[in-house]
Protein backbone atom coordinates (compact mmCIF):
# COMPACT_ATOMS: atom_id res chain seq x y z
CA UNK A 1 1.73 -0.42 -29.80
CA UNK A 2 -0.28 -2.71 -28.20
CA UNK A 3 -1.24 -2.82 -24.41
CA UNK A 4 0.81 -6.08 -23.24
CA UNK A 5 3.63 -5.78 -25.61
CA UNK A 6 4.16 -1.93 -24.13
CA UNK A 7 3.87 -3.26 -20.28
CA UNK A 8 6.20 -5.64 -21.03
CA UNK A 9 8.15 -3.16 -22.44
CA UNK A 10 7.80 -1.41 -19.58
CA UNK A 11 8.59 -4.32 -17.50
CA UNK A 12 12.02 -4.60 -19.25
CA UNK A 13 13.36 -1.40 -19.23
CA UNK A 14 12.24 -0.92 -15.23
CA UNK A 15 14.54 -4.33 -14.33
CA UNK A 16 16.97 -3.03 -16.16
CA UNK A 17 17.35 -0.03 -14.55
CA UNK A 18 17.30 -1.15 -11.38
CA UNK A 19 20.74 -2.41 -10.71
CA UNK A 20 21.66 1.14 -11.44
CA UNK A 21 19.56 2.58 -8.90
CA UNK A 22 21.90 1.28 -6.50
CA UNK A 23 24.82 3.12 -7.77
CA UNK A 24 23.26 6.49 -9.21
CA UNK A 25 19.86 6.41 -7.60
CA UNK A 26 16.56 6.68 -8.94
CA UNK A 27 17.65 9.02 -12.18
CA UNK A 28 17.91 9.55 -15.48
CA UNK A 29 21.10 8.16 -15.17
CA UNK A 30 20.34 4.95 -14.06
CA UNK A 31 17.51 4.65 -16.93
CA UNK A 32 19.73 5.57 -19.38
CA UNK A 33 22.11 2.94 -18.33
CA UNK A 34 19.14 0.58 -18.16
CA UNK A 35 17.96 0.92 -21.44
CA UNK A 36 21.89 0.80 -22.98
CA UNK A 37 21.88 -2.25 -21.16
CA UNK A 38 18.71 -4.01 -23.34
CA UNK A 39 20.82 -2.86 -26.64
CA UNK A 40 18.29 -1.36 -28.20
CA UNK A 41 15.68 -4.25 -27.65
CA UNK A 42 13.01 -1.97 -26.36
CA UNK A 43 11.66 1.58 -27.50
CA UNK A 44 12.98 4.97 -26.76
CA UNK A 45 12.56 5.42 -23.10
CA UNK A 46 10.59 8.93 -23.42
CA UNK A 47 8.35 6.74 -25.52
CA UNK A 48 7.84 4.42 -22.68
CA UNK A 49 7.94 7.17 -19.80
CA UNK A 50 6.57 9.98 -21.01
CA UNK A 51 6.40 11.02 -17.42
CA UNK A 52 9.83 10.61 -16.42
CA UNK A 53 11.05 9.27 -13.14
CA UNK A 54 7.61 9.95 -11.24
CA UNK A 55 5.89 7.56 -14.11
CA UNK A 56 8.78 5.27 -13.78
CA UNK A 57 8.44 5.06 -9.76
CA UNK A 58 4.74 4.83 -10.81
CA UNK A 59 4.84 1.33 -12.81
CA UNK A 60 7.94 -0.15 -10.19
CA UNK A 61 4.54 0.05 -7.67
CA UNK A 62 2.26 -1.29 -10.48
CA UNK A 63 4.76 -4.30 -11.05
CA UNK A 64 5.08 -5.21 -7.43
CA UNK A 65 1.08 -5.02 -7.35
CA UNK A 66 0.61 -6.99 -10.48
CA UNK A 67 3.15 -10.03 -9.06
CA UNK A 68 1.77 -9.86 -5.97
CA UNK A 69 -2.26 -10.37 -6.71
CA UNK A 70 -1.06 -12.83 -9.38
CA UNK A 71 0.01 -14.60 -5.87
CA UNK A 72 -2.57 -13.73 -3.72
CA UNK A 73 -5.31 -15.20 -6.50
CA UNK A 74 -3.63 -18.56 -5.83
CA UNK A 75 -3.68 -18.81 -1.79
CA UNK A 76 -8.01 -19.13 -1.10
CA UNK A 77 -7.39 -15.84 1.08
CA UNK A 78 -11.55 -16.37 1.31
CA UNK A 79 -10.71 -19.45 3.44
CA UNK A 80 -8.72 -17.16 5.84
CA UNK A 81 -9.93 -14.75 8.29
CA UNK A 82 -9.65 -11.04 7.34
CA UNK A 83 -6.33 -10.33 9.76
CA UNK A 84 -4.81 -13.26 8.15
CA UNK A 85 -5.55 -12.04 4.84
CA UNK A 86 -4.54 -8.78 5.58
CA UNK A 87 -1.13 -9.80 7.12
CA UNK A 88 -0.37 -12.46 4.05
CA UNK A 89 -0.93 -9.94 1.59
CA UNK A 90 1.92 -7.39 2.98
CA UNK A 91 3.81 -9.81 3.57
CA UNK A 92 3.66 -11.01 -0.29
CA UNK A 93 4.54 -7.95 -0.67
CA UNK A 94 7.58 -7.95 1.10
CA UNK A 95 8.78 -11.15 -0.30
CA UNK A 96 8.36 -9.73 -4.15
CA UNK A 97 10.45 -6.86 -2.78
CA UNK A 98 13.59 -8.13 -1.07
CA UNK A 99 15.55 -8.12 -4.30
CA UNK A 100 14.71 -4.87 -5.11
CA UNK A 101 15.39 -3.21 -1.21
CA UNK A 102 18.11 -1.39 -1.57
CA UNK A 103 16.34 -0.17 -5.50
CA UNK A 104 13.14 0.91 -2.90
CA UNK A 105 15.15 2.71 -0.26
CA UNK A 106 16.70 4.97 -3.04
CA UNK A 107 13.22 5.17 -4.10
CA UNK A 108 11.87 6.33 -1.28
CA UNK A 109 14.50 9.01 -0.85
CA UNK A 110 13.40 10.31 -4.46
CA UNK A 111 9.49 10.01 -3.35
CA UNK A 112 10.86 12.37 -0.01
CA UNK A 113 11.99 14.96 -2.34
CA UNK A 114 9.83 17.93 -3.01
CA UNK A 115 7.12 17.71 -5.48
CA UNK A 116 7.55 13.89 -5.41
CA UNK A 117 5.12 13.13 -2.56
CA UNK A 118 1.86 12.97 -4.32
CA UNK A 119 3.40 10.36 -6.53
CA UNK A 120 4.28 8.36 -3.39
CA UNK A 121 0.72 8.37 -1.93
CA UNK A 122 -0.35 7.35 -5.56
CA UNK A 123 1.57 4.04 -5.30
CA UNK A 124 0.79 3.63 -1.56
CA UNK A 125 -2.97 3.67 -2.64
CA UNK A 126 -3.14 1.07 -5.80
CA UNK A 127 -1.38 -1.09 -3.16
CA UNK A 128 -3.30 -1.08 -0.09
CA UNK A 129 -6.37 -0.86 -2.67
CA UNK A 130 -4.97 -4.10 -4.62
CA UNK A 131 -4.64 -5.98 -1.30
CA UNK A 132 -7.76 -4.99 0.21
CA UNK A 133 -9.61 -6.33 -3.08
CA UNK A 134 -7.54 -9.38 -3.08
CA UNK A 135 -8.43 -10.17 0.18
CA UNK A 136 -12.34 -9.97 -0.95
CA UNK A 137 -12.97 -6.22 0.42
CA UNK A 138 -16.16 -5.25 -1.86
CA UNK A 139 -17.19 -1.77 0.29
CA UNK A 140 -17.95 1.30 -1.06
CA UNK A 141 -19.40 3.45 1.50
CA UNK A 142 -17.44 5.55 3.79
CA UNK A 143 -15.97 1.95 5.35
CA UNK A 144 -13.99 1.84 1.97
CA UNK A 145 -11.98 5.00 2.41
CA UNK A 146 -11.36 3.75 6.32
CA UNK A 147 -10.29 0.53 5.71
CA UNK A 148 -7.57 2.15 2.78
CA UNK A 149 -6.53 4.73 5.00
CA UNK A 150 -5.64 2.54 8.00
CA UNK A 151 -3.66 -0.05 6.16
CA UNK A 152 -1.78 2.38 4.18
CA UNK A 153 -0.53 3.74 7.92
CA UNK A 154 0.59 -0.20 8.73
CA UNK A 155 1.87 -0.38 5.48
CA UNK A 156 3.71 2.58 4.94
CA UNK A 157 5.27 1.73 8.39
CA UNK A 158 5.71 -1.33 7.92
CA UNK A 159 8.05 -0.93 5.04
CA UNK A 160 10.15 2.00 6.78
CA UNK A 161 10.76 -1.08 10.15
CA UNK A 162 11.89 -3.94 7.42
CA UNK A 163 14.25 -1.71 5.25
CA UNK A 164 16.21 -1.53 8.67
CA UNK A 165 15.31 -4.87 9.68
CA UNK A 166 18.24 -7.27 10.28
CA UNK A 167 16.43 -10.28 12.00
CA UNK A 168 16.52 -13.52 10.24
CA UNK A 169 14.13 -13.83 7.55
CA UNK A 170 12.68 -10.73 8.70
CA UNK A 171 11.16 -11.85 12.02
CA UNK A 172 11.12 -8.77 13.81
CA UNK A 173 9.23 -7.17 10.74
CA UNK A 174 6.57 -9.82 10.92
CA UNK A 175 6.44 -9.21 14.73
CA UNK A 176 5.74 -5.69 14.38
CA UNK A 177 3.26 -5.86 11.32
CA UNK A 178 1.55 -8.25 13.79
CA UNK A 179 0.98 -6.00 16.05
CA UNK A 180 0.07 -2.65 14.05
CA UNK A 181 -2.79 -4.89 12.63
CA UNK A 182 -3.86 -5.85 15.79
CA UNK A 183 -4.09 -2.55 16.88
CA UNK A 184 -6.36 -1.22 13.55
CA UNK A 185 -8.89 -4.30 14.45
CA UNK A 186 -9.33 -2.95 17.89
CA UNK A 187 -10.63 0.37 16.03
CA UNK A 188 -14.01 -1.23 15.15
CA UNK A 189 -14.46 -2.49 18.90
CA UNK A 190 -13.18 0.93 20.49
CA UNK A 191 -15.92 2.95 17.84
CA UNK A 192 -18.41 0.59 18.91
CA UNK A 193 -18.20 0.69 22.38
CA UNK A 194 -17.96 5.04 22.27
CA UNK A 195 -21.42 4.42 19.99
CA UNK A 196 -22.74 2.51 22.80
CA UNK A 197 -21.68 4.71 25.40
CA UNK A 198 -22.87 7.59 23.68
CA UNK A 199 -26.54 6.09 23.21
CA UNK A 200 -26.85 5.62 27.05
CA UNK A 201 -26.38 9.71 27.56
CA UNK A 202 -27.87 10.61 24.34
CA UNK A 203 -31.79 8.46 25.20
CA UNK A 204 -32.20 10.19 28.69
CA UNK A 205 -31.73 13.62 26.71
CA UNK A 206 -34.22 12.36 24.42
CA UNK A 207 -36.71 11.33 27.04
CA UNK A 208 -36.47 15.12 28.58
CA UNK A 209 -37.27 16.18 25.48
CA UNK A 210 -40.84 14.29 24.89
CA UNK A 211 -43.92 16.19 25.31
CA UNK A 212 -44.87 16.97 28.56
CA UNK A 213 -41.83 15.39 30.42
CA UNK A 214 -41.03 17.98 33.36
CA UNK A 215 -44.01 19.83 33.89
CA UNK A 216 -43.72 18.56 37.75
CA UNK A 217 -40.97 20.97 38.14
CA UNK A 218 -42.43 24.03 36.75
């Protein structure tokens, strides 16, 4: 089967599930019901996911990402400055999921259950790795693993505030993503000014250290 016709497969059979997670929440059941619902108009779902529900909450992540960098690609995010970027491209995010929320909290409950959370910090990566490359990130030194790990913390956070959120149109969300970004920029400062400090008490230590420095007080 070819690539796109089996992710749009894919695609199918996921949507239609979803208004079953609602009801029966994210299991067999509600895939089942899912694929009776397409009548037949897509493969066997074991033929689709092979991996069960894991590979199932696998590609609901990969859809989200795919929608959402299809959006990003079309908003000059290069024009913007990197909070901005950062902050549009969760916020994307949010937007592509607020007909799915109640689908992602029973989600998340399935992701909480034992033997479930390695798939959850599978999707949590692709997505903080899919906005930080949207948003023009090319680093691969240690910066790259930094910069993934702190917005996965906003992000993952950020999602558990909205799914309670009853503001309208989510202000209080946007508030508080606001301010957990603000507070990973002041990271770089904070490390720069220890690194500073630490060079004024490291170079005197390095001065006692040169040949012949203290010989007055022997």
């Amino acid at each position: 089967m070819p690539q796109i016709k089996f992710t749009e497969d894919r695609d199918r059979l996921l949507l239609a599930m979803l208004p079953h997670v609602l009801f029966d929440g994210w299991s067999q059941k509600a895939l089942a019901a899912g694929q009776n619902d397409l009548g037949g108009k897509t493969p066997d779902v074991q033929l689709l996911f092979p991996g069960g529900l894991r590979e199932t909450a696998k590609h609901f992540g990969d859809y989200i990402d795919r929608q959402m960098l299809a959006k990003l690609t079309g908003l000059e995010l290069e024009k913007m400055p990197v909070r901005e970027r950062i902050v549009t491209g969760v916020q994307v995010r949010l937007q592509l999921l607020e007909p799915h929320r109640e689908s992602l909290h029973r989600l998340l409950t399935f992701l909480a259950l034992p033997g479930n959370h390695f798939t959850g910090m599978q999707i949590t990566s692709q997505t903080v790795d899919t906005i930080w490359h949207a948003t023009g990130d090319k680093s691969t030194d240690f910066n790259y693993y930094t910069k993934r790990g702190l917005l996965a913390g906003v992000y993952g956070s950020t999602i558990l505030y909205w799914l309670s959120d009853n503001s309208d149109d989510f202000a209080d969300t946007h508030a508080f993503l606001d301010r957990r970004i603000a507070g990973i920029l002041k990271i770089p400062k904070i490390q720069n000014k220890i690194e500073q400090r630490l060079k004024k008490i490291i170079a005197p230590l390095h001065r006692l250290q040169r040949p012949g420095f203290g010989k007055a007080f022997r």
